[in-house]
C-alpha atoms as a PDB file:
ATOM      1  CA  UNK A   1     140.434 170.616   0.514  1.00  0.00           C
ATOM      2  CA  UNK A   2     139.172 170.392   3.760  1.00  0.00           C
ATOM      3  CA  UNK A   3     141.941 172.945   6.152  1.00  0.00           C
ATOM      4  CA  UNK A   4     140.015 171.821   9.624  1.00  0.00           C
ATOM      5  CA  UNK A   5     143.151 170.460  10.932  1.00  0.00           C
ATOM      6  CA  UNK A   6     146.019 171.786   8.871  1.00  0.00           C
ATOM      7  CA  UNK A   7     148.639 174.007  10.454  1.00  0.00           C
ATOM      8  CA  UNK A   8     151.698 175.263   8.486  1.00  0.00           C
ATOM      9  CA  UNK A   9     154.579 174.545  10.008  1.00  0.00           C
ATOM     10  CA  UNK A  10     157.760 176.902   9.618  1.00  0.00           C
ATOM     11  CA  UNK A  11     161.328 176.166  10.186  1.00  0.00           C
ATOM     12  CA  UNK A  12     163.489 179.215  10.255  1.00  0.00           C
ATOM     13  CA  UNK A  13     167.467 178.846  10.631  1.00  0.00           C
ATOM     14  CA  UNK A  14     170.040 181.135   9.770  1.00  0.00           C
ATOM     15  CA  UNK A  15     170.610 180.865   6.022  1.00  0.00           C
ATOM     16  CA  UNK A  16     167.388 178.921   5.286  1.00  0.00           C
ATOM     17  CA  UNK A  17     163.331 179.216   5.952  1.00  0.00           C
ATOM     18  CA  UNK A  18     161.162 175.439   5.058  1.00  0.00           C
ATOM     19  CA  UNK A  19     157.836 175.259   5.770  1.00  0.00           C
ATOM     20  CA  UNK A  20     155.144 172.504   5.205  1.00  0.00           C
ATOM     21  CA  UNK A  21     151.356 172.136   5.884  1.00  0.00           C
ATOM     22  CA  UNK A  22     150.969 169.161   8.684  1.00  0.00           C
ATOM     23  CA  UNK A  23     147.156 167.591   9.061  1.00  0.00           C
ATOM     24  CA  UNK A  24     147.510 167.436  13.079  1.00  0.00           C
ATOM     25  CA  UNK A  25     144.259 165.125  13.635  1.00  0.00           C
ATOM     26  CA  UNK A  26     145.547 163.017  10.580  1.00  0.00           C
ATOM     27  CA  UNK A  27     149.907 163.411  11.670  1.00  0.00           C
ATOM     28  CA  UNK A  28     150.446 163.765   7.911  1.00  0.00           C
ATOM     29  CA  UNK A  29     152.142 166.285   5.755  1.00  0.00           C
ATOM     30  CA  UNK A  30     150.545 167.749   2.304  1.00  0.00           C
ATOM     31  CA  UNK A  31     153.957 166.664   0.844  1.00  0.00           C
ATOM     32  CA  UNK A  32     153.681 169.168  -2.182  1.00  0.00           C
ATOM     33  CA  UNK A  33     152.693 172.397   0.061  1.00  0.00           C
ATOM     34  CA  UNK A  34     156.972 172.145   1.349  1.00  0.00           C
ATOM     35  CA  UNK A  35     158.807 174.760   0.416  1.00  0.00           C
ATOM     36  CA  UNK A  36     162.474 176.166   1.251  1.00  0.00           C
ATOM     37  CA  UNK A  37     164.073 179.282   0.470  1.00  0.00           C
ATOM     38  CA  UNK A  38     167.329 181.332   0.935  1.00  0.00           C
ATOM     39  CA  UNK A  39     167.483 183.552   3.820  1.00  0.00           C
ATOM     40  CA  UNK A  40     169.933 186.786   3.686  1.00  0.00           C
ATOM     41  CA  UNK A  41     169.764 187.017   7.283  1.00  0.00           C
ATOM     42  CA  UNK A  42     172.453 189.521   7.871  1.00  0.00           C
ATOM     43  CA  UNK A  43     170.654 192.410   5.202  1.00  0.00           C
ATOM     44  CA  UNK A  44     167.868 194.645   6.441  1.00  0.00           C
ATOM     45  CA  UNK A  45     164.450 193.978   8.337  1.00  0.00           C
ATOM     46  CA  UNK A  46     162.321 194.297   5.157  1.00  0.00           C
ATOM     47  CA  UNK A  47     164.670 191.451   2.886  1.00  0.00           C
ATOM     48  CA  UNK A  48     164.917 188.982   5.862  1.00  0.00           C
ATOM     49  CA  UNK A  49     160.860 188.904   5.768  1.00  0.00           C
ATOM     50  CA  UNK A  50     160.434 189.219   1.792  1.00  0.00           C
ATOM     51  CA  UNK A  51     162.648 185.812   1.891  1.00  0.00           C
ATOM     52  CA  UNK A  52     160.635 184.599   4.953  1.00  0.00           C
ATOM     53  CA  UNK A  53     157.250 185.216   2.810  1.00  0.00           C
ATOM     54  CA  UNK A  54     158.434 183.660  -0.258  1.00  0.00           C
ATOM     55  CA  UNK A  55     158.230 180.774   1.406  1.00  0.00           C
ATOM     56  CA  UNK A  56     155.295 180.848   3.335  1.00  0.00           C
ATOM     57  CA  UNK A  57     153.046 182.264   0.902  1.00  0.00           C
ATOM     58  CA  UNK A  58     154.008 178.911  -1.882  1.00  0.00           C
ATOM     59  CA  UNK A  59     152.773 176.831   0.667  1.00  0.00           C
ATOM     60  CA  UNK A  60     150.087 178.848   1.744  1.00  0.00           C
ATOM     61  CA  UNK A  61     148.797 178.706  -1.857  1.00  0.00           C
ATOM     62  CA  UNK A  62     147.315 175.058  -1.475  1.00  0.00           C
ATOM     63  CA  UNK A  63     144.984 176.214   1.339  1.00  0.00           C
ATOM     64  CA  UNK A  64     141.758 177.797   0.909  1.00  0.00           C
ATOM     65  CA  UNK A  65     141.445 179.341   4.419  1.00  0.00           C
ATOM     66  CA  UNK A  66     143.675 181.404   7.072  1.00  0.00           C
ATOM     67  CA  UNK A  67     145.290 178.727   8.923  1.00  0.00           C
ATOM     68  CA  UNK A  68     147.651 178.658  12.294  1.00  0.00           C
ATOM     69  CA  UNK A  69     151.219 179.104  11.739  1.00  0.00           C
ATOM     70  CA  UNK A  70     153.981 177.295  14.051  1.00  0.00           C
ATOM     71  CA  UNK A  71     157.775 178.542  13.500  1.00  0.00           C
ATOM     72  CA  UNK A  72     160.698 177.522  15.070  1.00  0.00           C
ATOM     73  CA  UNK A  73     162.864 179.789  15.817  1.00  0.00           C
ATOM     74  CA  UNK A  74     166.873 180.098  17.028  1.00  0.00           C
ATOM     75  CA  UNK A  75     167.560 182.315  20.453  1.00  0.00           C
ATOM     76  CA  UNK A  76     167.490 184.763  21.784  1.00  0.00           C
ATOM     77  CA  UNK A  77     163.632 185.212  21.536  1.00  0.00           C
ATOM     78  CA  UNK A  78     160.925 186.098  23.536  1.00  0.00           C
ATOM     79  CA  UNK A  79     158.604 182.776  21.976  1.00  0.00           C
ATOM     80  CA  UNK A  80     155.662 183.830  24.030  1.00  0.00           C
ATOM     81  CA  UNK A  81     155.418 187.310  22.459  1.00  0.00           C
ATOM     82  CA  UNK A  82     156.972 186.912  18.982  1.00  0.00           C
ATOM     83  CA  UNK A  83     160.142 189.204  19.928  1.00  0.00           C
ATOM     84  CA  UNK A  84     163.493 188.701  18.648  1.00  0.00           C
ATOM     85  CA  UNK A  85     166.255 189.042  20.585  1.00  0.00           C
ATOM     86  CA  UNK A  86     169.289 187.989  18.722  1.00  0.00           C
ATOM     87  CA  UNK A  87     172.348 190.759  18.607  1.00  0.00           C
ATOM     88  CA  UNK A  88     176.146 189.783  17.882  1.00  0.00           C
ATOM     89  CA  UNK A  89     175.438 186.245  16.520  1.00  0.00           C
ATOM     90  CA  UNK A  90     176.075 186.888  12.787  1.00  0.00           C
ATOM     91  CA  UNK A  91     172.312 186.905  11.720  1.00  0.00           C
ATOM     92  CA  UNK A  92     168.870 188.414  12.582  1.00  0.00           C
ATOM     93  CA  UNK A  93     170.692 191.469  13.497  1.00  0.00           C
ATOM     94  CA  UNK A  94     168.130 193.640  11.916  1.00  0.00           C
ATOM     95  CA  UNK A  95     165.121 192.312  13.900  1.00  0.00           C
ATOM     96  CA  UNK A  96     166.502 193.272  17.483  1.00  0.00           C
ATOM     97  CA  UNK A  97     163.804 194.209  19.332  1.00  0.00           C
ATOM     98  CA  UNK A  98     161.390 193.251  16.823  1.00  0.00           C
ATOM     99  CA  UNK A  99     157.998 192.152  17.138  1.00  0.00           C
ATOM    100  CA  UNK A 100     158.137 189.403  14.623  1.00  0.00           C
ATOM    101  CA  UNK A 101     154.787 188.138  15.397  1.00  0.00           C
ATOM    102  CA  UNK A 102     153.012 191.289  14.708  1.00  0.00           C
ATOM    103  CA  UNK A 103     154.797 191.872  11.801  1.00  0.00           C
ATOM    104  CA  UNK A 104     153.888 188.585  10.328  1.00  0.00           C
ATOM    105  CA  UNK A 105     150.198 188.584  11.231  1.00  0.00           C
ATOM    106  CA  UNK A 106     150.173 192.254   9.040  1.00  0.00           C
ATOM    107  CA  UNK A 107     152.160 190.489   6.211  1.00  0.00           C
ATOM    108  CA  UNK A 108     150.111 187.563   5.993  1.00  0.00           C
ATOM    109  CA  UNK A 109     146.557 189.340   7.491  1.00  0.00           C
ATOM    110  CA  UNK A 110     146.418 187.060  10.208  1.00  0.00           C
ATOM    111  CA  UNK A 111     145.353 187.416  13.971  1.00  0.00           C
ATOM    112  CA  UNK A 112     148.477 187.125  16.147  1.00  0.00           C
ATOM    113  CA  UNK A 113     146.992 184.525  18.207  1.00  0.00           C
ATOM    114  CA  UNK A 114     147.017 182.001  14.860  1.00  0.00           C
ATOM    115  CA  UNK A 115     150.708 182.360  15.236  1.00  0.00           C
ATOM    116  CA  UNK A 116     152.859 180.525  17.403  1.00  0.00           C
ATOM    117  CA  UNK A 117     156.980 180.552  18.273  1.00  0.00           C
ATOM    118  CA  UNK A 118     158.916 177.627  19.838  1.00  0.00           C
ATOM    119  CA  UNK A 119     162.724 177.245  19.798  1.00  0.00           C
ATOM    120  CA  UNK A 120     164.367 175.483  17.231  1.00  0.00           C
ATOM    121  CA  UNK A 121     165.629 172.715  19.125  1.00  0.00           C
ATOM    122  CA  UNK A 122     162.313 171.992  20.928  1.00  0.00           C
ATOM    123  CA  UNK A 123     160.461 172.070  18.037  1.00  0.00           C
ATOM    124  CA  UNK A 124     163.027 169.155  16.598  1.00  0.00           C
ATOM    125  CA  UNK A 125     162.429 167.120  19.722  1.00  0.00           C
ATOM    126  CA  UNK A 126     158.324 167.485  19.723  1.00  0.00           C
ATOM    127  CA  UNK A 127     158.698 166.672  15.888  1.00  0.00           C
ATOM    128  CA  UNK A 128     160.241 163.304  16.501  1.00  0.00           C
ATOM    129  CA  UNK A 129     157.600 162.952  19.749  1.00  0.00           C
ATOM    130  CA  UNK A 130     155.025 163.415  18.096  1.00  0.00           C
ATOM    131  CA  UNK A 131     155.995 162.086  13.719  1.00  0.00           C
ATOM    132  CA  UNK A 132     159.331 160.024  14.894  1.00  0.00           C
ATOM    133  CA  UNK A 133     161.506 157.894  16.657  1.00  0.00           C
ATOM    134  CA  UNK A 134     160.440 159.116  19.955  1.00  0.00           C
ATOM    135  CA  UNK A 135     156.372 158.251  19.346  1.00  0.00           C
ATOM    136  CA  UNK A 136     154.964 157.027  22.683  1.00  0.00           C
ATOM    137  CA  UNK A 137     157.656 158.032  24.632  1.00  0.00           C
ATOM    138  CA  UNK A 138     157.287 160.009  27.960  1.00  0.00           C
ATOM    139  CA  UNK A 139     160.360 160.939  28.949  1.00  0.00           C
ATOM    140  CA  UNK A 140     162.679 162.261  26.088  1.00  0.00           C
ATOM    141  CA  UNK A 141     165.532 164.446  26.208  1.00  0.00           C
ATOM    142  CA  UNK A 142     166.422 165.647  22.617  1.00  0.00           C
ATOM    143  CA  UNK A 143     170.051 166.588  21.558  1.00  0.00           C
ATOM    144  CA  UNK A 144     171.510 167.858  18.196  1.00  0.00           C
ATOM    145  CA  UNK A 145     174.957 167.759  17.289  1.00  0.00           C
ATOM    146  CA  UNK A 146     176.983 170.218  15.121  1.00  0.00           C
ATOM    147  CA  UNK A 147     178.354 173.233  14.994  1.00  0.00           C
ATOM    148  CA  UNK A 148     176.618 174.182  18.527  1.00  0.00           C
ATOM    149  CA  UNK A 149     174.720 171.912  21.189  1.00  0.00           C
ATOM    150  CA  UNK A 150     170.529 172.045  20.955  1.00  0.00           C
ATOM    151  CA  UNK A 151     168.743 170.724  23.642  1.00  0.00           C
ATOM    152  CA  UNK A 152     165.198 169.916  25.147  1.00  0.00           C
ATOM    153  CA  UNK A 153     163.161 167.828  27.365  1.00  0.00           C
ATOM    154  CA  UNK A 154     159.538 165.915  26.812  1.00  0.00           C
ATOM    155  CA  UNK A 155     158.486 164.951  30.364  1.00  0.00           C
ATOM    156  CA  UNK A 156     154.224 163.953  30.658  1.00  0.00           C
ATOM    157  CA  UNK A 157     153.510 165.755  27.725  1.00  0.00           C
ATOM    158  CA  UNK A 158     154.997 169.145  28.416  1.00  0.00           C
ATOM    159  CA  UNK A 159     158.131 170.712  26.436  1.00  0.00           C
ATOM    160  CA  UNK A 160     161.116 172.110  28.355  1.00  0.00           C
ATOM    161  CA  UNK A 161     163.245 174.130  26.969  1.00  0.00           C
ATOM    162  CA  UNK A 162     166.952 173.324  26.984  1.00  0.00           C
ATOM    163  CA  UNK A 163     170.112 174.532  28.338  1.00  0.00           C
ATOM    164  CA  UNK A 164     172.269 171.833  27.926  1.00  0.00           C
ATOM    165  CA  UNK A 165     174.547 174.393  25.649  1.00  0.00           C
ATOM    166  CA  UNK A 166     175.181 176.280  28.480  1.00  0.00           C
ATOM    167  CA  UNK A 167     175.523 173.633  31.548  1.00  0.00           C
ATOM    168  CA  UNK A 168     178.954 173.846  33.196  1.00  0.00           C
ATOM    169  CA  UNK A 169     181.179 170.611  32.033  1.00  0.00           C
ATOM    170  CA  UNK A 170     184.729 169.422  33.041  1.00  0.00           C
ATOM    171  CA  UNK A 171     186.942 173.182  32.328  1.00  0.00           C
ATOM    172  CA  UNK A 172     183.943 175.192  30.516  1.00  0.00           C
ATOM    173  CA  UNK A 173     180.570 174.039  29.121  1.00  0.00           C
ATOM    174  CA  UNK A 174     178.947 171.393  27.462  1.00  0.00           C
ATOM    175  CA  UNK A 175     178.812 173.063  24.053  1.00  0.00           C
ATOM    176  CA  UNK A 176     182.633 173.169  24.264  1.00  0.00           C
ATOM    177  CA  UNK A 177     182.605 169.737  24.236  1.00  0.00           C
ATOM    178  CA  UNK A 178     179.773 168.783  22.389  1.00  0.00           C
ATOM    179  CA  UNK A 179     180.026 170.854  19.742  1.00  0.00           C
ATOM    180  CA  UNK A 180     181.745 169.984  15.707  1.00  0.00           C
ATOM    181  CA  UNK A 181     184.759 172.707  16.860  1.00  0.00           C
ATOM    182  CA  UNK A 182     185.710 169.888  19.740  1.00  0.00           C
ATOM    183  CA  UNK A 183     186.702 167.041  17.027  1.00  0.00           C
ATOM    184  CA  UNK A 184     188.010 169.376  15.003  1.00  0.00           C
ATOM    185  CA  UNK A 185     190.499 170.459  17.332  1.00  0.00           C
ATOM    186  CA  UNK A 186     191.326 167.361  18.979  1.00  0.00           C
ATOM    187  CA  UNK A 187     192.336 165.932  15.629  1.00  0.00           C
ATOM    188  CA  UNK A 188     194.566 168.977  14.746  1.00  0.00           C
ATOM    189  CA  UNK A 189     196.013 168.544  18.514  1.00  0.00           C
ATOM    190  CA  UNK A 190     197.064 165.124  17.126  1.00  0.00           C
ATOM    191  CA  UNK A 191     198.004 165.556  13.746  1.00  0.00           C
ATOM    192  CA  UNK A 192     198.486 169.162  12.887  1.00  0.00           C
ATOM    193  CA  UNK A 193     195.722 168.810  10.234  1.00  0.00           C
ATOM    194  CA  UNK A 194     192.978 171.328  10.654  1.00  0.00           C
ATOM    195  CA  UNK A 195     190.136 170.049   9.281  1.00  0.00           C
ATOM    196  CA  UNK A 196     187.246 171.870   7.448  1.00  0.00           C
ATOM    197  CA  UNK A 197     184.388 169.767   9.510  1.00  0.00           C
ATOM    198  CA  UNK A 198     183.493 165.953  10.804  1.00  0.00           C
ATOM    199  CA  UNK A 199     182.890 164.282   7.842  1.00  0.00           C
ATOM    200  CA  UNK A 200     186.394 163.751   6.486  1.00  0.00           C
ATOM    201  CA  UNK A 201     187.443 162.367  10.322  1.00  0.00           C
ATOM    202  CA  UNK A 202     184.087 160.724  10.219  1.00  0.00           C
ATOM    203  CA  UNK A 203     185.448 158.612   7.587  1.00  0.00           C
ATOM    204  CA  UNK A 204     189.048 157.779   8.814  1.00  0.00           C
ATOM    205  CA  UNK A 205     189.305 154.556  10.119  1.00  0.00           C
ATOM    206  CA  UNK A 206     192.075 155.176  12.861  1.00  0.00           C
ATOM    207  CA  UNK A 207     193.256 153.498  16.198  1.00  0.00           C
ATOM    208  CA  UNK A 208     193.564 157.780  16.817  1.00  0.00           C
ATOM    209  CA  UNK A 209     190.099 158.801  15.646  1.00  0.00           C
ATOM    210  CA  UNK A 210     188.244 156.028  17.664  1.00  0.00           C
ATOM    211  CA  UNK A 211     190.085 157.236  20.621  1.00  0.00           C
ATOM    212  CA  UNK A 212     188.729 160.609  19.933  1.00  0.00           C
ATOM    213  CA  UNK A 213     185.212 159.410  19.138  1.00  0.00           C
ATOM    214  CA  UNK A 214     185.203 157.147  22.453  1.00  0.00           C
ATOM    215  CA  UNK A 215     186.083 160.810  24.292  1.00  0.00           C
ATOM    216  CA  UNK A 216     183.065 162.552  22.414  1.00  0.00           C
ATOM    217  CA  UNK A 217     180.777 159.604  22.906  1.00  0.00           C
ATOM    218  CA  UNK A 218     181.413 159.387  26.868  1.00  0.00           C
ATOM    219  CA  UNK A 219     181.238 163.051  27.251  1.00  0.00           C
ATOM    220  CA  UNK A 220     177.623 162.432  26.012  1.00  0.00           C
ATOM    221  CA  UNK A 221     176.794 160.323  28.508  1.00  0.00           C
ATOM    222  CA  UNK A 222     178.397 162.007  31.455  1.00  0.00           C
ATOM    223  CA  UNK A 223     176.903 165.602  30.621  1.00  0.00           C
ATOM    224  CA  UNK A 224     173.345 163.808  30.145  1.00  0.00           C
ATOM    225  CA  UNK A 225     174.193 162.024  33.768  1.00  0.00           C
ATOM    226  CA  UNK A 226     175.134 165.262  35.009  1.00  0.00           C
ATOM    227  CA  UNK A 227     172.205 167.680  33.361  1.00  0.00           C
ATOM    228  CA  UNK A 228     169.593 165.550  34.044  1.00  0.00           C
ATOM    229  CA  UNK A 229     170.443 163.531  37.492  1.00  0.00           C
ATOM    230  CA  UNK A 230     167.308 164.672  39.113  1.00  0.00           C
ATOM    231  CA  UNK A 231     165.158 163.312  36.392  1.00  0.00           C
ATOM    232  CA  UNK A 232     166.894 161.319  33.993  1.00  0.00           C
ATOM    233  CA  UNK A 233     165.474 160.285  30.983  1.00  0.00           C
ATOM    234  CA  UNK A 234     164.132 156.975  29.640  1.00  0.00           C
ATOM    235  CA  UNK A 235     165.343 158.054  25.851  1.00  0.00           C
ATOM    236  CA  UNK A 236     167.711 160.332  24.411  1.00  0.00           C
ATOM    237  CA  UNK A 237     167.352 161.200  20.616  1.00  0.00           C
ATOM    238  CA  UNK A 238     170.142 162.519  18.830  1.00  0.00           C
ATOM    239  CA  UNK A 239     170.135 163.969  15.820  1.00  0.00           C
ATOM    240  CA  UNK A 240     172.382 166.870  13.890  1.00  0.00           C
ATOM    241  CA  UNK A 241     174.858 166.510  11.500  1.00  0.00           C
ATOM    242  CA  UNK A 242     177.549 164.960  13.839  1.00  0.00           C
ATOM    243  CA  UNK A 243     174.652 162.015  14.041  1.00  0.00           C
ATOM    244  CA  UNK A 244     176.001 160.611  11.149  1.00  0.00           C
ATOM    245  CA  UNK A 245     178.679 159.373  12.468  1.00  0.00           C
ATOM    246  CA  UNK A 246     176.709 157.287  14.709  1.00  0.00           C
ATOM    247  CA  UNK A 247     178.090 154.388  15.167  1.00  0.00           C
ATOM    248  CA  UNK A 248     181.897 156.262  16.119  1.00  0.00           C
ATOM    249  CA  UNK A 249     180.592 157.258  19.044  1.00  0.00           C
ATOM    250  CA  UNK A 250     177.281 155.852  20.194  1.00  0.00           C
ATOM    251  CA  UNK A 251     177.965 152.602  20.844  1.00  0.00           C
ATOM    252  CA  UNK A 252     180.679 154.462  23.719  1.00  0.00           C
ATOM    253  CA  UNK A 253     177.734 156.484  25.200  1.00  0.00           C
ATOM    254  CA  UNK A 254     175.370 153.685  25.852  1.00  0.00           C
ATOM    255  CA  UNK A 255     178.832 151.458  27.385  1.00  0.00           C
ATOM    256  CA  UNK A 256     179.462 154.671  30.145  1.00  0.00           C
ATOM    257  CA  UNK A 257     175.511 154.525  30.870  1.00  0.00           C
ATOM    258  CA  UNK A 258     176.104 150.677  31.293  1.00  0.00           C
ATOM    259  CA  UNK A 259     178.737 151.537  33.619  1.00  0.00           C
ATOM    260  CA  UNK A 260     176.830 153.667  35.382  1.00  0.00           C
ATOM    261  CA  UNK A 261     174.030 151.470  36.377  1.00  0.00           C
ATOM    262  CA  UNK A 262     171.476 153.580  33.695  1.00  0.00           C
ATOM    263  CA  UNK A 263     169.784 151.797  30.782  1.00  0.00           C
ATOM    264  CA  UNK A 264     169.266 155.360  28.811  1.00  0.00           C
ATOM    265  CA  UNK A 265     168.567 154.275  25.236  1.00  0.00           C
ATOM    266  CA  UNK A 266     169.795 156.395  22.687  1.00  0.00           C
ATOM    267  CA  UNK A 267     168.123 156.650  19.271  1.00  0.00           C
ATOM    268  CA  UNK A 268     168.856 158.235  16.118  1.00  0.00           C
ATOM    269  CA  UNK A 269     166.425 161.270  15.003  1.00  0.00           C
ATOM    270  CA  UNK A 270     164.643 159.885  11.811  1.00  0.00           C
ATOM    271  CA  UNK A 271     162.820 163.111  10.186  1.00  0.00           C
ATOM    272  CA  UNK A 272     166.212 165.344   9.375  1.00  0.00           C
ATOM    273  CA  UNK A 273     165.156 169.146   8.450  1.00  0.00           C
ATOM    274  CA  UNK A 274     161.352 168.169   8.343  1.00  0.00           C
ATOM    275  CA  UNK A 275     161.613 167.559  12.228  1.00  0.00           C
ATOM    276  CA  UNK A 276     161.508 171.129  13.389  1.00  0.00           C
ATOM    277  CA  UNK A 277     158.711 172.431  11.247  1.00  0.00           C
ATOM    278  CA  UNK A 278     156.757 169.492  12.150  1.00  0.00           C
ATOM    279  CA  UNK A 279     157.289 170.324  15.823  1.00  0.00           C
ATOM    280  CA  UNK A 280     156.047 173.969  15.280  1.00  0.00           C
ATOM    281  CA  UNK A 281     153.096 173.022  14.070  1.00  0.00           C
ATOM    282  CA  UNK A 282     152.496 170.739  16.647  1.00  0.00           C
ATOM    283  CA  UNK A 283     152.074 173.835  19.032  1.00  0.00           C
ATOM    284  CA  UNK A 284     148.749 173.594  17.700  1.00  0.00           C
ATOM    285  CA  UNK A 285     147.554 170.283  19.649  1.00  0.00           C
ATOM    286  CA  UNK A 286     145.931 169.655  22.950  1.00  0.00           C
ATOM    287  CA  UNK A 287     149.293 169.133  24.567  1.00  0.00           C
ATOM    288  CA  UNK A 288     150.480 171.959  26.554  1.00  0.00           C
ATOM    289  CA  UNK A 289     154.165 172.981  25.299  1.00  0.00           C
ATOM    290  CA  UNK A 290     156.179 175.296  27.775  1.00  0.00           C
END
């Protein structure tokens, strides 16, 4: 087939690598190039990239022709030279200080320029800009919920980075707050039950669980309010595995907005895992991602 427009995009988390081909002119997927592997992220440098490749190279197999490569990629990294920073964080150890992207361009004989890094939570948001929920819109900010707080921005076609994790909220930071450990910890403050995640609470249909939901829910709002007061956005898409319990807390974020005077729309992320891999290879468009 015709590879004119096809870029494989890679999504690369901390026990997993996916990766599909994406027609960018077309904004449709060659559903049987996706592939997923393990990744033993905590072994050495040369097993991390021999799962990496496993991956890449199935999908790689339907194309006839080097392509361009998007990845998303967790933090600390240098996405404008391909270096890894991450040290302490229970994975990537061995690649500190890494040039990933020369590495990869050896492995796979490409030119480094065909290869392009974004962060993971960007490239979720500019999958759902430019394949989702969030198609048309201008003014996005992108969060995902679960066992930490991703963040980014789409503002006049440009990507921004987020640090929404990090922002300073009520006695620490948003994360704190945002994050699965939160719930978790307000329901064992409650009932002495430490639970293994969300889901189980999720389910509980309690006078005491709403409470705790309409908490989480209007912390959403206020640290959005807060973040993002200069420019606040017209949409924010949510997505992660603390989505799923949507309408526990939602409807409590879009009722402090309300209060608030702000008619910030909050949507539900619609592409799940394919979302980041499909924003990596958008890198390869017209638009200008920062």
């Amino acid at each position: 087939m015709s590879m004119n427009h096809w870029v494989l995009g890679v999504d690369i988390g901390g026990t997993h690598i996916s990766c599909c081909l994406v027609d960018m002119a077309n904004n449709r997927v060659h559903e049987k190039s996706f592939a997923r592997a393990a990744v033993r992220s905590n072994e050495k440098m040369q097993i991390i990239f021999g799962d990496w490749l496993k991956a890449i190279k199935k999908s790689l197999s339907f194309v006839n022709a080097n392509v361009q490569i998007g990845i998303a990629m967790p933090g600390p990294f240098d996405y404008e030279k391909g270096i890894c920073w991450m040290k302490d964080l229970h994975k990537y150890d061995a690649l500190y200080g890494i040039d990933v992207k020369e590495m990869l361009s050896i492995l796979l004989d490409l030119v480094p320029g065909k290869i392009r890094f974004i962060n993971d939570a960007s490239a979720y948001l500019l999958g759902e800009v430019y394949f989702g929920v969030a198609r048309g819109e201008q003014n996005v900010v992108g969060v995902t919920l679960g066992t930490g707080l991703g963040s980014a921005q789409w503002r006049n076609g440009k990507m921004i980075e987020g640090d929404l994790w990090c922002t300073p909220f009520a006695e620490g930071t948003a994360e704190d707050y945002m994050a699965a450990r939160w719930l978790v910890h307000q329901y064992y403050a409650r009932t002495g039950t430490l639970l293994d995640g969300v889901k189980d609470m999720a389910a509980e249909e309690t006078p005491m669980v709403d409470e705790i939901f309409q908490m989480y829910g209007e912390n959403l709002a206020k640290i959005i309010l807060q973040r993002y007061h200069n420019a606040l956005p017209d949409v924010v898409v949510v997505g992660g595995n603390i989505s799923k319990a949507w309408n526990r807390f939602i409807p409590h974020t879009h009722a402090y907005f309300q209060s608030k005077g702000e008619n910030i729309q909050c949507v539900q992320a619609v592409l799940g895992e394919q979302a980041a891999l499909l924003g990596a290879a958008s890198l390869f468009t017209k638009e200008k991602v920062r």
